[in-house]
N, C-alpha and C. Protein backbone atom coordinates (compact mmCIF):
# COMPACT_ATOMS: atom_id res chain seq x y z
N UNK A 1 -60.88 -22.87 -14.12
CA UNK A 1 -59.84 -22.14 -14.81
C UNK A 1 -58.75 -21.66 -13.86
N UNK A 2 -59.02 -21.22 -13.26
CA UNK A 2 -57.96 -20.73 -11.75
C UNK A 2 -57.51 -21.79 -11.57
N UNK A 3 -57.74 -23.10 -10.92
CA UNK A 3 -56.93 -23.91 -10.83
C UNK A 3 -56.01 -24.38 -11.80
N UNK A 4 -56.50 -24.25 -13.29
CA UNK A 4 -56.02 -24.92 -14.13
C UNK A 4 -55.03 -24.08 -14.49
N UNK A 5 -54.75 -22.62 -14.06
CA UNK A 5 -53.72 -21.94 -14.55
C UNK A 5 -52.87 -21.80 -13.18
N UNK A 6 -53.34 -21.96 -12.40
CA UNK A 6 -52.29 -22.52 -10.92
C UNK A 6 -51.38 -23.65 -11.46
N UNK A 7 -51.44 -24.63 -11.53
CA UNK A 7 -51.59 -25.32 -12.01
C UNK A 7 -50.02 -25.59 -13.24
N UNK A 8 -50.56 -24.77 -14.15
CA UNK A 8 -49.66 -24.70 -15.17
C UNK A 8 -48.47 -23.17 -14.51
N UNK A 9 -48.96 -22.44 -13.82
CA UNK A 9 -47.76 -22.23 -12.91
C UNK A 9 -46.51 -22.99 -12.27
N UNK A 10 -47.16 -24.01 -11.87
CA UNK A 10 -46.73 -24.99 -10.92
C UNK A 10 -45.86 -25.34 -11.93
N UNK A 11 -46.35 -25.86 -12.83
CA UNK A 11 -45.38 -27.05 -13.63
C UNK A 11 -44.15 -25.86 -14.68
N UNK A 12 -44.39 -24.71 -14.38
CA UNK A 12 -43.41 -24.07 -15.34
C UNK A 12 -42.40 -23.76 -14.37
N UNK A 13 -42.55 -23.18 -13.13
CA UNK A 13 -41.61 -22.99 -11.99
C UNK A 13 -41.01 -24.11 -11.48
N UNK A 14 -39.49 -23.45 -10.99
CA UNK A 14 -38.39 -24.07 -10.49
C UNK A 14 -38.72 -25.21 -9.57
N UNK A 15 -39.71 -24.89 -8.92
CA UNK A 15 -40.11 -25.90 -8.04
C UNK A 15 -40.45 -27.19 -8.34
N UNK A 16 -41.20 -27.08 -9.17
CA UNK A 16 -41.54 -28.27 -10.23
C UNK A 16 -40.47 -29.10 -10.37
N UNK A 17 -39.00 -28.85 -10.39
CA UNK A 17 -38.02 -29.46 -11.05
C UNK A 17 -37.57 -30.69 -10.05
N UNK A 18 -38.00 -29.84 -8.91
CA UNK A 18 -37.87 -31.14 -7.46
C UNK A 18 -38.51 -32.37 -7.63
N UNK A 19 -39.50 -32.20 -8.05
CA UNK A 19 -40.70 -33.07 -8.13
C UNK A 19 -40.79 -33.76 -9.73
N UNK A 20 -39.88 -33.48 -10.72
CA UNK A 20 -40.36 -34.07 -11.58
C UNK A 20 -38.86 -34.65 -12.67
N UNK A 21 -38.86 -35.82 -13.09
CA UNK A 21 -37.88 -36.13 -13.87
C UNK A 21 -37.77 -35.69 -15.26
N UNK A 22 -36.32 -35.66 -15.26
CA UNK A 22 -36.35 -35.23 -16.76
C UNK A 22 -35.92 -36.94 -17.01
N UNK A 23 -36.85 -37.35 -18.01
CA UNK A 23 -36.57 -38.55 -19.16
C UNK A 23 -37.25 -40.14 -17.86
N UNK A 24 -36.99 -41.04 -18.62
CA UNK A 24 -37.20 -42.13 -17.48
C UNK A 24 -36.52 -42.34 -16.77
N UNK A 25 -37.13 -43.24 -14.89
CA UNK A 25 -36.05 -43.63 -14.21
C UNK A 25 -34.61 -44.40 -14.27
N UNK A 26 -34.03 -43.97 -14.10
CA UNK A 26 -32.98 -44.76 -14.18
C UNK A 26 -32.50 -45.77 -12.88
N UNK A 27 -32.67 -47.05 -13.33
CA UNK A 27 -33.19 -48.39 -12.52
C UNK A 27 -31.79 -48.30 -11.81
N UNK A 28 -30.44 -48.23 -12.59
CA UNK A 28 -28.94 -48.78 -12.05
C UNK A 28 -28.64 -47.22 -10.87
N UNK A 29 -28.96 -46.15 -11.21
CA UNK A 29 -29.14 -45.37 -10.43
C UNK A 29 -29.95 -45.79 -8.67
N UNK A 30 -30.95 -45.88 -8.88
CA UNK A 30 -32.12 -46.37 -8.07
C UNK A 30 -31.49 -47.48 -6.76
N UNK A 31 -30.83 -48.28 -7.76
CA UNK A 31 -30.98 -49.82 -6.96
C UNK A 31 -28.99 -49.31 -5.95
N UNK A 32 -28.30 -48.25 -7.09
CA UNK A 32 -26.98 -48.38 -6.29
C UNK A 32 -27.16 -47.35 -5.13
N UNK A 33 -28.16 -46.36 -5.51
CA UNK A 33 -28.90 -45.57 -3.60
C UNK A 33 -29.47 -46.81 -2.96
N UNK A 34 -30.34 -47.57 -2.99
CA UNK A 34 -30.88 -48.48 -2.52
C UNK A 34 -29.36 -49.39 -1.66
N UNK A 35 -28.33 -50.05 -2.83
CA UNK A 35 -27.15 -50.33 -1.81
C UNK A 35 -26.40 -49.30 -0.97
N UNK A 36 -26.07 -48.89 -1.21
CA UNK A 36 -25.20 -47.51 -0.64
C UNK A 36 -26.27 -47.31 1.14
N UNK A 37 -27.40 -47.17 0.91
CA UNK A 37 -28.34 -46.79 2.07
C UNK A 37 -28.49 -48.17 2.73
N UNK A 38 -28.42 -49.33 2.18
CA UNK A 38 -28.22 -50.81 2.90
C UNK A 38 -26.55 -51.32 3.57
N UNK A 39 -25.88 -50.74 2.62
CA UNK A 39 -24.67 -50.64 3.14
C UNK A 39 -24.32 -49.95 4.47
N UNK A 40 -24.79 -48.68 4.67
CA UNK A 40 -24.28 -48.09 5.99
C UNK A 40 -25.16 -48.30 6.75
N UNK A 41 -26.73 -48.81 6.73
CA UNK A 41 -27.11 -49.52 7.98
C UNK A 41 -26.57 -50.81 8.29
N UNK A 42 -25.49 -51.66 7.61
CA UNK A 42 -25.19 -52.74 8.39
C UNK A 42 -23.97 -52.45 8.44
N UNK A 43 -23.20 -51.07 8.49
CA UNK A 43 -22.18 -50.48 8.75
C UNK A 43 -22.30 -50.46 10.15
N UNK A 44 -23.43 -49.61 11.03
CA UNK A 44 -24.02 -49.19 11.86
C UNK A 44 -24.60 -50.43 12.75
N UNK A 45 -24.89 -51.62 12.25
CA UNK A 45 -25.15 -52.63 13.01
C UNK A 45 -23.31 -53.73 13.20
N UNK A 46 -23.08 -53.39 11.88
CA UNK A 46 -21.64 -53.89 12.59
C UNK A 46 -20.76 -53.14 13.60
N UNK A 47 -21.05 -52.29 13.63
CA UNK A 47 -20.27 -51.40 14.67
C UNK A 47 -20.93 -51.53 16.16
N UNK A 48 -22.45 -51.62 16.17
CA UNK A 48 -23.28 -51.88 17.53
C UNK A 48 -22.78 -53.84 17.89
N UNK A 49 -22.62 -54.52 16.94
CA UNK A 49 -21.83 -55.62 17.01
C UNK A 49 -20.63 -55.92 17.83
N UNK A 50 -20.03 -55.26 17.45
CA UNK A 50 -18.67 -54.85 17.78
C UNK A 50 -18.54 -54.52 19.11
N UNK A 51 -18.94 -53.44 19.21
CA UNK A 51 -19.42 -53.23 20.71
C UNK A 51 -19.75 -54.22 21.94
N UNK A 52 -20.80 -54.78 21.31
CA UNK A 52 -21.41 -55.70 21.72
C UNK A 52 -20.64 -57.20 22.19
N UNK A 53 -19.60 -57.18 21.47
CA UNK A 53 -18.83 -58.14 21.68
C UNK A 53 -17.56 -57.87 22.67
N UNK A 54 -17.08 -56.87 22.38
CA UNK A 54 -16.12 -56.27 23.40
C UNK A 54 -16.83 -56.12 24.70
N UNK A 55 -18.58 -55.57 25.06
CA UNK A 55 -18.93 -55.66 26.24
C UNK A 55 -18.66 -57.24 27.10
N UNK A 56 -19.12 -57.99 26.10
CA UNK A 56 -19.35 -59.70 26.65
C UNK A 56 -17.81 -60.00 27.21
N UNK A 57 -16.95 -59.80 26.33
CA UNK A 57 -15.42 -60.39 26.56
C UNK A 57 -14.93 -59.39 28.28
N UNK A 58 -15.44 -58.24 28.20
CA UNK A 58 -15.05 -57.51 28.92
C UNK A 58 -15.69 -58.28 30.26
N UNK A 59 -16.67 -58.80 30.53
CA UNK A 59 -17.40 -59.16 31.49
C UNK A 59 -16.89 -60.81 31.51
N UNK A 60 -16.70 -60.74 30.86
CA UNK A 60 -15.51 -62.44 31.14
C UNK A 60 -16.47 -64.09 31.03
N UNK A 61 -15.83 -65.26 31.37
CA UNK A 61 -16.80 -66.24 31.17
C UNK A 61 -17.83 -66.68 32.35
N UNK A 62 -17.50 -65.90 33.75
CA UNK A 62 -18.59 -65.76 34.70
C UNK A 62 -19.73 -65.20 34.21
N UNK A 63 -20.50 -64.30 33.20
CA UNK A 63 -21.61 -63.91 32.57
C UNK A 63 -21.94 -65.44 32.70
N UNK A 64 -23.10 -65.48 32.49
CA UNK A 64 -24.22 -66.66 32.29
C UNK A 64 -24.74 -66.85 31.03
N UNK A 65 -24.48 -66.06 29.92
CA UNK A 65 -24.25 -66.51 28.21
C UNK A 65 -23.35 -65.78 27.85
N UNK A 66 -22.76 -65.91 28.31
CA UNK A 66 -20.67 -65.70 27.50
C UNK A 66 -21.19 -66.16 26.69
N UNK A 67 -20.77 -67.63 26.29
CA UNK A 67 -20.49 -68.52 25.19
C UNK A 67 -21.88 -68.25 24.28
N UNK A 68 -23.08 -68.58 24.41
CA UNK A 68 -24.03 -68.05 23.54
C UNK A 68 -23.92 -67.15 22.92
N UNK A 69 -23.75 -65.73 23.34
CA UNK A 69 -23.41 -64.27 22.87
C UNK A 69 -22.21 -64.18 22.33
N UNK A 70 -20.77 -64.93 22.48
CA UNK A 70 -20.21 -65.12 21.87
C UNK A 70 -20.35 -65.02 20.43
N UNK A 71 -21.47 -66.92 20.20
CA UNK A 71 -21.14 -66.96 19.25
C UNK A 71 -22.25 -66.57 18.58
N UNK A 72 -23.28 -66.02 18.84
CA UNK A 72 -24.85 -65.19 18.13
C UNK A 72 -23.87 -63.74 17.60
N UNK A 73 -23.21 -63.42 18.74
CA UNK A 73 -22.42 -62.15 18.11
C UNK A 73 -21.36 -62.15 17.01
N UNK A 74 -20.87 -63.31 16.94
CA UNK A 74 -19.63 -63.51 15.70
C UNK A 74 -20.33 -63.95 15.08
N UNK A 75 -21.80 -64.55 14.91
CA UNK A 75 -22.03 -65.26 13.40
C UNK A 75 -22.81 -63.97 12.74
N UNK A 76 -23.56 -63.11 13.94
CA UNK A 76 -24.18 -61.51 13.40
C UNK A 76 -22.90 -60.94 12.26
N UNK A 77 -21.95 -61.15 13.12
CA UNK A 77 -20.77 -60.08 12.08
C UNK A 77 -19.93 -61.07 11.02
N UNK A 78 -20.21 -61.85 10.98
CA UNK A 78 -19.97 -62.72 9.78
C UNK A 78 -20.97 -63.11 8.74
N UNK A 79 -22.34 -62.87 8.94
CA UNK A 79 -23.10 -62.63 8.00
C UNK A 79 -23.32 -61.34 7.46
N UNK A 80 -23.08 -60.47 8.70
CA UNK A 80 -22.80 -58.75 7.75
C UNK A 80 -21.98 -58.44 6.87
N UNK A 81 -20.69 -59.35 6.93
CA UNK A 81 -19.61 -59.25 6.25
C UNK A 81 -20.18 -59.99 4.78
N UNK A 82 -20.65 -60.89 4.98
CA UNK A 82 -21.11 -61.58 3.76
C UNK A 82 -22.56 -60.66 2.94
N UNK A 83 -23.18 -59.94 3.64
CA UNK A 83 -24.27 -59.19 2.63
C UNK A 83 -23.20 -58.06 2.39
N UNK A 84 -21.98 -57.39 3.09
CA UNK A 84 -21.52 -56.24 2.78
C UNK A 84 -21.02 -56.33 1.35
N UNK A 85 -20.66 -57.65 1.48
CA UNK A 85 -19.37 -57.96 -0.11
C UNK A 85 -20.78 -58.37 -0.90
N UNK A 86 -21.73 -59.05 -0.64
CA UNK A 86 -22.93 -59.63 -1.87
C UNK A 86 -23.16 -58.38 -2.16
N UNK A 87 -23.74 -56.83 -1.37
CA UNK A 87 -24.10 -55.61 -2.10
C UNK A 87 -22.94 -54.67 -3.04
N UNK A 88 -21.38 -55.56 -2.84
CA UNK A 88 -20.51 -55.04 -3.76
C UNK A 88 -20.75 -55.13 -5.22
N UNK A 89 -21.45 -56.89 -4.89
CA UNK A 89 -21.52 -57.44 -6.55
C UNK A 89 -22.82 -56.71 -6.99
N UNK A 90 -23.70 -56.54 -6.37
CA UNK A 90 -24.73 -56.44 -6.49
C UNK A 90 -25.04 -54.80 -7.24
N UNK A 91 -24.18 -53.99 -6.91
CA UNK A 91 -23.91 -52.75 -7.37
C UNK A 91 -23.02 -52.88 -8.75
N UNK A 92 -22.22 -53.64 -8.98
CA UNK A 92 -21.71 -53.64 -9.75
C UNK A 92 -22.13 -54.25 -11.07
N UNK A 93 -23.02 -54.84 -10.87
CA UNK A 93 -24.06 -55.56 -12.29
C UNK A 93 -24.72 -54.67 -12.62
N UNK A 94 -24.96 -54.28 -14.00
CA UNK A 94 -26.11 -53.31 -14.86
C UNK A 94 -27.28 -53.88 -14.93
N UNK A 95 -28.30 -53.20 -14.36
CA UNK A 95 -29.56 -53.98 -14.30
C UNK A 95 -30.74 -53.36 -15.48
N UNK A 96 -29.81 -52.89 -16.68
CA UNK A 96 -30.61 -52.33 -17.40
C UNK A 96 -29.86 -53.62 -18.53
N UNK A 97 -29.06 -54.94 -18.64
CA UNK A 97 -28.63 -56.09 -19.37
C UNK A 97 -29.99 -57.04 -18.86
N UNK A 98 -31.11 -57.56 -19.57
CA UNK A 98 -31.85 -58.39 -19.35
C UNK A 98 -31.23 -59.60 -18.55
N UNK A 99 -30.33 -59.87 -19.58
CA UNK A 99 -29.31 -61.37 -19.33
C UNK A 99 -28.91 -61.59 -17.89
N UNK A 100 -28.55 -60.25 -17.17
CA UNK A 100 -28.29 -60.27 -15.97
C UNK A 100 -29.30 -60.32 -15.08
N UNK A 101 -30.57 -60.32 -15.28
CA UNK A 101 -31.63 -60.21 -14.51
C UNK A 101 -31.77 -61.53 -13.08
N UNK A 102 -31.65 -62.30 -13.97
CA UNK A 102 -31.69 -63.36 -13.33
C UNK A 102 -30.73 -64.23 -12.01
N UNK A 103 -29.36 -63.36 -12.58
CA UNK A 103 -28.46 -63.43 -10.99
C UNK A 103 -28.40 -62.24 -10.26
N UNK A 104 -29.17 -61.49 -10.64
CA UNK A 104 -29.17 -60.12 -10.38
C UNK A 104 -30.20 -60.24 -8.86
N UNK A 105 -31.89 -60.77 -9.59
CA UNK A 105 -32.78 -61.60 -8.47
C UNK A 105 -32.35 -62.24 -7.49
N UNK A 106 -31.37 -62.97 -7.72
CA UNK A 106 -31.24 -64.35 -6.60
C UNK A 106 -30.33 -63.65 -5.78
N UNK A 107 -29.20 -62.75 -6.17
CA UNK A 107 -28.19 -62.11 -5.38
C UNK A 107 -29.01 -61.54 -4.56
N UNK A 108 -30.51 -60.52 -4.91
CA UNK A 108 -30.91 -59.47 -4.06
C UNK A 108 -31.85 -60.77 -3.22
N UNK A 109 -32.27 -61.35 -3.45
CA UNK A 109 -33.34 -62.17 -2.39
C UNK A 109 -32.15 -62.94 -1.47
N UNK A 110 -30.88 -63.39 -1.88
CA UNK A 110 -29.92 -63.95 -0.76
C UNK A 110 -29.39 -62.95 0.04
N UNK A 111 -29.41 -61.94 -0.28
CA UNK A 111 -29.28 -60.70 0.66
C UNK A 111 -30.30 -60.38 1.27
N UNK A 112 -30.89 -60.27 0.98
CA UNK A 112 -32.44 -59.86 1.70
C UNK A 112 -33.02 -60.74 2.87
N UNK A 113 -32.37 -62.61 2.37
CA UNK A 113 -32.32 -64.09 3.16
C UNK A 113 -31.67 -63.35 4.11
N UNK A 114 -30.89 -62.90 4.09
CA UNK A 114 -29.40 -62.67 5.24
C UNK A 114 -30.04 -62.16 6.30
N UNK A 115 -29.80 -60.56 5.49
CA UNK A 115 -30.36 -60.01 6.59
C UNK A 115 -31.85 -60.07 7.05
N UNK A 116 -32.79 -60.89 6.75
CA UNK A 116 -33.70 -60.98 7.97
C UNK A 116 -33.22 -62.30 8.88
N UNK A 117 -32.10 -62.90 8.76
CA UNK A 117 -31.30 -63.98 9.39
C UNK A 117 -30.15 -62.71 10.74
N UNK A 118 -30.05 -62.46 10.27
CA UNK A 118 -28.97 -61.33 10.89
C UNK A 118 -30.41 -60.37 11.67
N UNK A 119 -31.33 -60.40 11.77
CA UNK A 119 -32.77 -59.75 12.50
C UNK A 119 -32.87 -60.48 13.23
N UNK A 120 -32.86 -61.83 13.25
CA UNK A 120 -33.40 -62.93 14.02
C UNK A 120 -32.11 -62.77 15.38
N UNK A 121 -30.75 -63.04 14.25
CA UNK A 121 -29.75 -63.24 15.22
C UNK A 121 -29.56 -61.76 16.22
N UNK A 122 -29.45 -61.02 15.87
CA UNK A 122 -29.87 -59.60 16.58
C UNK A 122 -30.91 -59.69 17.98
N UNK A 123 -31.74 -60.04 17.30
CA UNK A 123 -33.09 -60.03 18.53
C UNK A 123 -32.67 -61.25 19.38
N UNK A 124 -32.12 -61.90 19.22
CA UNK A 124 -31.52 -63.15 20.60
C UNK A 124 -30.29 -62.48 21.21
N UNK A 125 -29.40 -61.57 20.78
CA UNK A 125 -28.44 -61.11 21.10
C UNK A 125 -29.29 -60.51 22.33
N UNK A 126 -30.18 -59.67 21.61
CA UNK A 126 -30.58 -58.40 22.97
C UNK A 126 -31.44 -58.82 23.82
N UNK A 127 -31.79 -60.07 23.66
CA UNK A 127 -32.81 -61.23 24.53
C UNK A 127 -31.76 -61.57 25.29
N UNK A 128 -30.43 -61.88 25.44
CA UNK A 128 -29.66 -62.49 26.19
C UNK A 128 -29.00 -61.44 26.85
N UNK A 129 -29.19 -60.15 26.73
CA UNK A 129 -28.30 -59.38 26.90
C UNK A 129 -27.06 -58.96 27.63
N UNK A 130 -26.88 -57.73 26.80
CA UNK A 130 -25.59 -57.69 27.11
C UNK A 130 -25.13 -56.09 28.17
N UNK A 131 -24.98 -56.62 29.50
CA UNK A 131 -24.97 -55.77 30.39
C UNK A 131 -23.35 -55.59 30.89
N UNK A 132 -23.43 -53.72 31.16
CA UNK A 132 -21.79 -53.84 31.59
C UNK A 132 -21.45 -54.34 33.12
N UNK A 133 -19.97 -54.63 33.38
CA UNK A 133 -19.85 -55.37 34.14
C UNK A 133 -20.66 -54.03 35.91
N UNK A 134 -21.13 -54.83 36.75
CA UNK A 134 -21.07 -54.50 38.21
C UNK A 134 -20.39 -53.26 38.77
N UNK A 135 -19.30 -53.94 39.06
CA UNK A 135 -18.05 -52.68 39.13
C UNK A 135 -17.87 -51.59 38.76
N UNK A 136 -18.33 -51.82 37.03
CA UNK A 136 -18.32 -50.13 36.46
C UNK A 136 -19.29 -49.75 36.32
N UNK A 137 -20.42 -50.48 36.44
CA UNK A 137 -21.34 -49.37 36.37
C UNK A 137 -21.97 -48.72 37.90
N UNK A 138 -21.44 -49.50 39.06
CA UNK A 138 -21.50 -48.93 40.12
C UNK A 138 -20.35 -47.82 40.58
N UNK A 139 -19.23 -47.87 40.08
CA UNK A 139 -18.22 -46.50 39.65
C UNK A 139 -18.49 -45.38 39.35
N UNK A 140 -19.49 -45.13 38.18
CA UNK A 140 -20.00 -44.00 37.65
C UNK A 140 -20.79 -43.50 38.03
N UNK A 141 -21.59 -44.06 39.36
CA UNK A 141 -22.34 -43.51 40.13
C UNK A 141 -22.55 -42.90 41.26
């Protein structure tokens, strides 16, 4: 009994309200946090990109994978660019229309293709890496 009126404490207090929905989930809700939170991590990897590419250019074609890192680094940010705009559409379809279900799937698994393609290309980037030039980093020291 003590527990059971703990219990029904619980569920009448404010606190409760954190923890519990009013009505069912709402799926189009759900999935546009789900983009929005996929969106600014490959915000955040395009920007470490970026970087990444300005280090290489900065260090010139004497590096020993210029040209590799080059182009592992421009095809990284050209496939980010391509899941950034697929999670545009992808937000923008109602996923509570059955009818849409079905390009709705293939959009999220070709995104999903991407970026573990954009994982792969990532992890060869930092396999080849990308170090600042000699000069400056013996400067700052």
């Amino acid at each position: 009994e003590k527990w059971a009126a703990l219990g029904h404490e619980l569920s009448n207090s404010k606190a409760s309200q954190w923890f519990q929905r009013n009505g069912p989930m709402n799926i189009n809700h759900y999935a546009n946090k789900k983009s929005a939170a996929e969106s600014m991590l490959d915000i955040a990897l395009l920007m470490a990109n970026a970087s990444q590419l300005k280090a290489v250019m900065e260090q010139g074609p004497s590096f020993s994978f210029y040209i590799p890192l080059i182009i592992l680094i421009s095809l990284s940010l050209t496939l980010q660019v391509m899941v950034g705009v697929l999670l545009i559409f992808l937000v923008k379809y109602d996923l509570n229309n059955p009818a849409k279900h079905g390009k709705l799937d293939f959009l999220n698994n070709l995104a999903t293709g991407l970026v573990f393609i954009i994982v792969v290309v990532n992890i060869f980037i930092t396999a080849f890496g990308v170090q600042k030039p000699l000069a400056e980093s013996a400067s700052r020291q």
